[in-house]
N, C-alpha and C. Protein backbone atom coordinates (compact mmCIF):
# COMPACT_ATOMS: atom_id res chain seq x y z
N UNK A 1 94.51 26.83 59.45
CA UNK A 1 93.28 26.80 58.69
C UNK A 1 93.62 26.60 57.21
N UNK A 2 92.76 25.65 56.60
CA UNK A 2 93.53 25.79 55.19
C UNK A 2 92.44 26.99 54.45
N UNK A 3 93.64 27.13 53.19
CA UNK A 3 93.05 27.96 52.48
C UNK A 3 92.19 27.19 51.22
N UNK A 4 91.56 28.23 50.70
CA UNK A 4 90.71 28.21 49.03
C UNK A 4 92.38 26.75 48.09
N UNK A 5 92.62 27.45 48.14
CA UNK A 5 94.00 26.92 47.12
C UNK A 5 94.31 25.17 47.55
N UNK A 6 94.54 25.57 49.32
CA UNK A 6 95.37 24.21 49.29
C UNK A 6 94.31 23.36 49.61
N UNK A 7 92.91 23.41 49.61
CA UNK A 7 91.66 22.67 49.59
C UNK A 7 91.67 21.72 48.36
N UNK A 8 91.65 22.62 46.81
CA UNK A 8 91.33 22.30 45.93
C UNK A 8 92.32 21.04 45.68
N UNK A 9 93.67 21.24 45.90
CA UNK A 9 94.68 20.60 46.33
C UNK A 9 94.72 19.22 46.54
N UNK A 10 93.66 19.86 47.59
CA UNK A 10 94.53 18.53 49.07
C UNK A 10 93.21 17.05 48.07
N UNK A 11 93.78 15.62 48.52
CA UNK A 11 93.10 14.62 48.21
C UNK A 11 92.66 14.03 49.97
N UNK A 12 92.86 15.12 51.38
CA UNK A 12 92.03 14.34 51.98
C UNK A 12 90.66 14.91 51.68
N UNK A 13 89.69 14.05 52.60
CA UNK A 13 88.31 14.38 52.55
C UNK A 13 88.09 15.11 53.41
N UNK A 14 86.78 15.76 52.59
CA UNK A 14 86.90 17.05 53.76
C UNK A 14 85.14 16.43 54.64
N UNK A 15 85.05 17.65 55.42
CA UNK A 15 83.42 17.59 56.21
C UNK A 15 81.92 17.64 55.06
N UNK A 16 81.17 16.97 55.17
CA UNK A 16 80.28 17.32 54.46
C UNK A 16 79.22 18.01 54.70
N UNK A 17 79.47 19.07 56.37
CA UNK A 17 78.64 20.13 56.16
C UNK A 17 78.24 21.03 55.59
N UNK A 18 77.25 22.03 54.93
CA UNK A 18 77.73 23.04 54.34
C UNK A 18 78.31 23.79 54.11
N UNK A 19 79.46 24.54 53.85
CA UNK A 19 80.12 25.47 53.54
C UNK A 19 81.72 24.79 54.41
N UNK A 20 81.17 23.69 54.91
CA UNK A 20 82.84 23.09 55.97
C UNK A 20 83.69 22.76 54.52
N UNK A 21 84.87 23.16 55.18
CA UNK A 21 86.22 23.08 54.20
C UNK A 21 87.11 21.92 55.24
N UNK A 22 86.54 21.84 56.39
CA UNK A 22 87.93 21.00 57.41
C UNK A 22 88.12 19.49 56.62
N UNK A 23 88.84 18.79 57.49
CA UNK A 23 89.26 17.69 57.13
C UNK A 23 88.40 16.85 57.91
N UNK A 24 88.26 15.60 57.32
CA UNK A 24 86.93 14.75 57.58
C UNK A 24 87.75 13.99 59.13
N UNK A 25 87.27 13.85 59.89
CA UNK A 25 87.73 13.06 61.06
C UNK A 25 86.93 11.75 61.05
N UNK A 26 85.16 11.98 60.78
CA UNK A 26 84.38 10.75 61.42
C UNK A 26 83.37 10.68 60.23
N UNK A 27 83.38 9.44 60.14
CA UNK A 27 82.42 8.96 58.88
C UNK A 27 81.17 8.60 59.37
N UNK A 28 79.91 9.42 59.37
CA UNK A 28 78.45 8.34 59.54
C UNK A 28 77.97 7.75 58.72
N UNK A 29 77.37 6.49 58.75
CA UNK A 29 77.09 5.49 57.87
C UNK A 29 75.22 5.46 58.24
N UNK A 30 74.58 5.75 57.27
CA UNK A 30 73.24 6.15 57.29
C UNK A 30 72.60 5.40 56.35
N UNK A 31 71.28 4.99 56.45
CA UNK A 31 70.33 4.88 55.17
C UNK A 31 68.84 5.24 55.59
N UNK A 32 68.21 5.46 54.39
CA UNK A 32 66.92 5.91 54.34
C UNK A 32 65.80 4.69 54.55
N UNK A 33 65.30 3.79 55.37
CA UNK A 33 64.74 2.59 54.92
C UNK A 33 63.54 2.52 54.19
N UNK A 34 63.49 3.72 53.80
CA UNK A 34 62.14 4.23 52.66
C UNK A 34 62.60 3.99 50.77
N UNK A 35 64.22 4.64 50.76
CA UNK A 35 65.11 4.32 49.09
C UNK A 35 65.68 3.05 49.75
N UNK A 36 66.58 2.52 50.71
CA UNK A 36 67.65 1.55 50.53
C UNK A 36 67.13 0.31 51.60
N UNK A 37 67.78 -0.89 50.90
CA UNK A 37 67.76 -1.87 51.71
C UNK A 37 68.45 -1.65 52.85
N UNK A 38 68.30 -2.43 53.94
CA UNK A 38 68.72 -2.84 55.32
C UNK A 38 70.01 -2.71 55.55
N UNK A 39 70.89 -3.16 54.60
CA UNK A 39 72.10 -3.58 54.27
C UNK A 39 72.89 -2.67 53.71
N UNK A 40 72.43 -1.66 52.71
CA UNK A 40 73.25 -0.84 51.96
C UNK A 40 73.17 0.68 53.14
N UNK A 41 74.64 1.01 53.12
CA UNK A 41 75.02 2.10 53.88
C UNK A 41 75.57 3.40 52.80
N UNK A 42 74.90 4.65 53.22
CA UNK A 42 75.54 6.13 52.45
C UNK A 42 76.44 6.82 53.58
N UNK A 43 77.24 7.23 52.90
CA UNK A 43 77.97 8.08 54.14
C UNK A 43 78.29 9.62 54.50
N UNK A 44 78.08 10.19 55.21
CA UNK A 44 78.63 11.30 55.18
C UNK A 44 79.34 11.60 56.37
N UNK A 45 80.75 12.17 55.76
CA UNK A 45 82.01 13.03 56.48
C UNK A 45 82.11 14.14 57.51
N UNK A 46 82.40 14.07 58.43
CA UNK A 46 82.35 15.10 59.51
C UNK A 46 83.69 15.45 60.34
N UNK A 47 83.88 16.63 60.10
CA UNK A 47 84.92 17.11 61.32
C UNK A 47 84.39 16.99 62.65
N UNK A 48 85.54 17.25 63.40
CA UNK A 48 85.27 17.03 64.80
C UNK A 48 84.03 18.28 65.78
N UNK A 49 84.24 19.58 64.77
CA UNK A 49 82.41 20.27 65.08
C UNK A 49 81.75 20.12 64.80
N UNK A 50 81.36 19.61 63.31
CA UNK A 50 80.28 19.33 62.81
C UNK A 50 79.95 17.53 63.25
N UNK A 51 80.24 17.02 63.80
CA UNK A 51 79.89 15.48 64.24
C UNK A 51 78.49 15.47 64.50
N UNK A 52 78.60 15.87 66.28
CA UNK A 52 77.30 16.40 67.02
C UNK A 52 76.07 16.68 66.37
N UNK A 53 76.11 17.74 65.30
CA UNK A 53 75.07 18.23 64.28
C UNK A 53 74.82 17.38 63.29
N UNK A 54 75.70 16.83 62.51
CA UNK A 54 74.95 15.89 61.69
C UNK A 54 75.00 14.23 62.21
N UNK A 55 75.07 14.13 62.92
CA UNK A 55 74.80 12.53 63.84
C UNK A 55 73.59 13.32 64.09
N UNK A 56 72.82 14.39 64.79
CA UNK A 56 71.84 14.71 64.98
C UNK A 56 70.43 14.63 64.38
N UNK A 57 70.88 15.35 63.16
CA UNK A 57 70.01 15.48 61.90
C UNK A 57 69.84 13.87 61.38
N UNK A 58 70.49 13.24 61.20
CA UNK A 58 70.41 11.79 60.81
C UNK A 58 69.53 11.51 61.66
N UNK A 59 69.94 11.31 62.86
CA UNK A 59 69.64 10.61 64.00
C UNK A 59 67.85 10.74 64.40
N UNK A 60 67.73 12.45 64.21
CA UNK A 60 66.55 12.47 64.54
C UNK A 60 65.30 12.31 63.30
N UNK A 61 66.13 11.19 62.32
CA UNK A 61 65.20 11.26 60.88
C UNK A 61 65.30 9.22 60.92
N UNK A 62 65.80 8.82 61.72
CA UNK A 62 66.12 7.43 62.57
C UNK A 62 66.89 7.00 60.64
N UNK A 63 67.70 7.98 60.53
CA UNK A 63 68.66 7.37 59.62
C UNK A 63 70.15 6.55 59.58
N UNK A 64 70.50 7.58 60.86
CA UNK A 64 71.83 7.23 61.34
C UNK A 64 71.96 5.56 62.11
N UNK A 65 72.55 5.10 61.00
CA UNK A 65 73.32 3.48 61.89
C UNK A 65 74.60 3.60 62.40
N UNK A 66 75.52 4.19 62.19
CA UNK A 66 77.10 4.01 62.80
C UNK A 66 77.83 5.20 62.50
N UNK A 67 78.68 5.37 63.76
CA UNK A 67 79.16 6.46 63.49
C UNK A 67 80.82 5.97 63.94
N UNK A 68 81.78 6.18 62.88
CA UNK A 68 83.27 5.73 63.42
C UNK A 68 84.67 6.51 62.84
N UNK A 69 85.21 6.18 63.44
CA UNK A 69 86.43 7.13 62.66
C UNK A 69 86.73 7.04 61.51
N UNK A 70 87.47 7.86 60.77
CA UNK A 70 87.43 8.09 59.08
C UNK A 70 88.81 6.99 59.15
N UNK A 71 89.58 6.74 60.07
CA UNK A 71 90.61 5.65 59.76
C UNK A 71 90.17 4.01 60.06
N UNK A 72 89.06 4.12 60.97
CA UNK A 72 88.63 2.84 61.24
C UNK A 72 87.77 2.19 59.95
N UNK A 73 87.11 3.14 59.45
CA UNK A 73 86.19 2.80 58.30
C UNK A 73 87.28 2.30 56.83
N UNK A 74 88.32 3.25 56.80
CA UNK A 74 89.25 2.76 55.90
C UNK A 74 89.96 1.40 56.02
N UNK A 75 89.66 0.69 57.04
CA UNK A 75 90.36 -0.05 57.64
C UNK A 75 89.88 -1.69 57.06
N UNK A 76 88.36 -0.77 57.35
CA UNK A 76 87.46 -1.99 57.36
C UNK A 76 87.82 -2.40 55.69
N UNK A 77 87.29 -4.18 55.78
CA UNK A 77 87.35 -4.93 54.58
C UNK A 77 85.77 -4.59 53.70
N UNK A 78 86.50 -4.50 52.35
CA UNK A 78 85.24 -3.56 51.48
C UNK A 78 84.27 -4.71 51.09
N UNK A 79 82.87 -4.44 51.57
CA UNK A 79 81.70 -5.06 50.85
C UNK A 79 81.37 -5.94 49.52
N UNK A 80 81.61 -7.05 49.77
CA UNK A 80 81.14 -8.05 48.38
C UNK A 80 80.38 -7.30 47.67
């Protein structure tokens, strides 16, 4: 488990649940089609417990477009 210290530390990404400190495993790629065009994607970070729950919350707000691994997304070629 990491600690307070080696969090502040560390340069991976962590979960963007509340109070989650883990390390990011899966990136969802979301937009609002009410603020953003069709095209433009926001993301938020998830460990491997918190996935389920926030693919959820997205999902049931019909925000969520893609959900993929935090190495596949790095992978990908970056947006003109």
């Amino acid at each position: 488990m990491n600690s307070p210290e080696s969090a502040e530390n560390s340069t991976a990404p962590i979960c963007s649940a509340k109070g989650c400190r883990a390390d990011a495993v899966w990136v969802l790629a979301w937009n609002n089609p009410k603020l953003h065009t069709p095209e433009r994607r926001k993301t938020w970070l998830a460990c491997e417990e918190h996935r389920e729950h926030l693919s959820s919350f997205l999902g049931m707000r019909g925000f969520l477009k893609d959900v993929v691994t935090l190495a596949e997304w790095e992978s990908r070629p970056a947006s003109p």
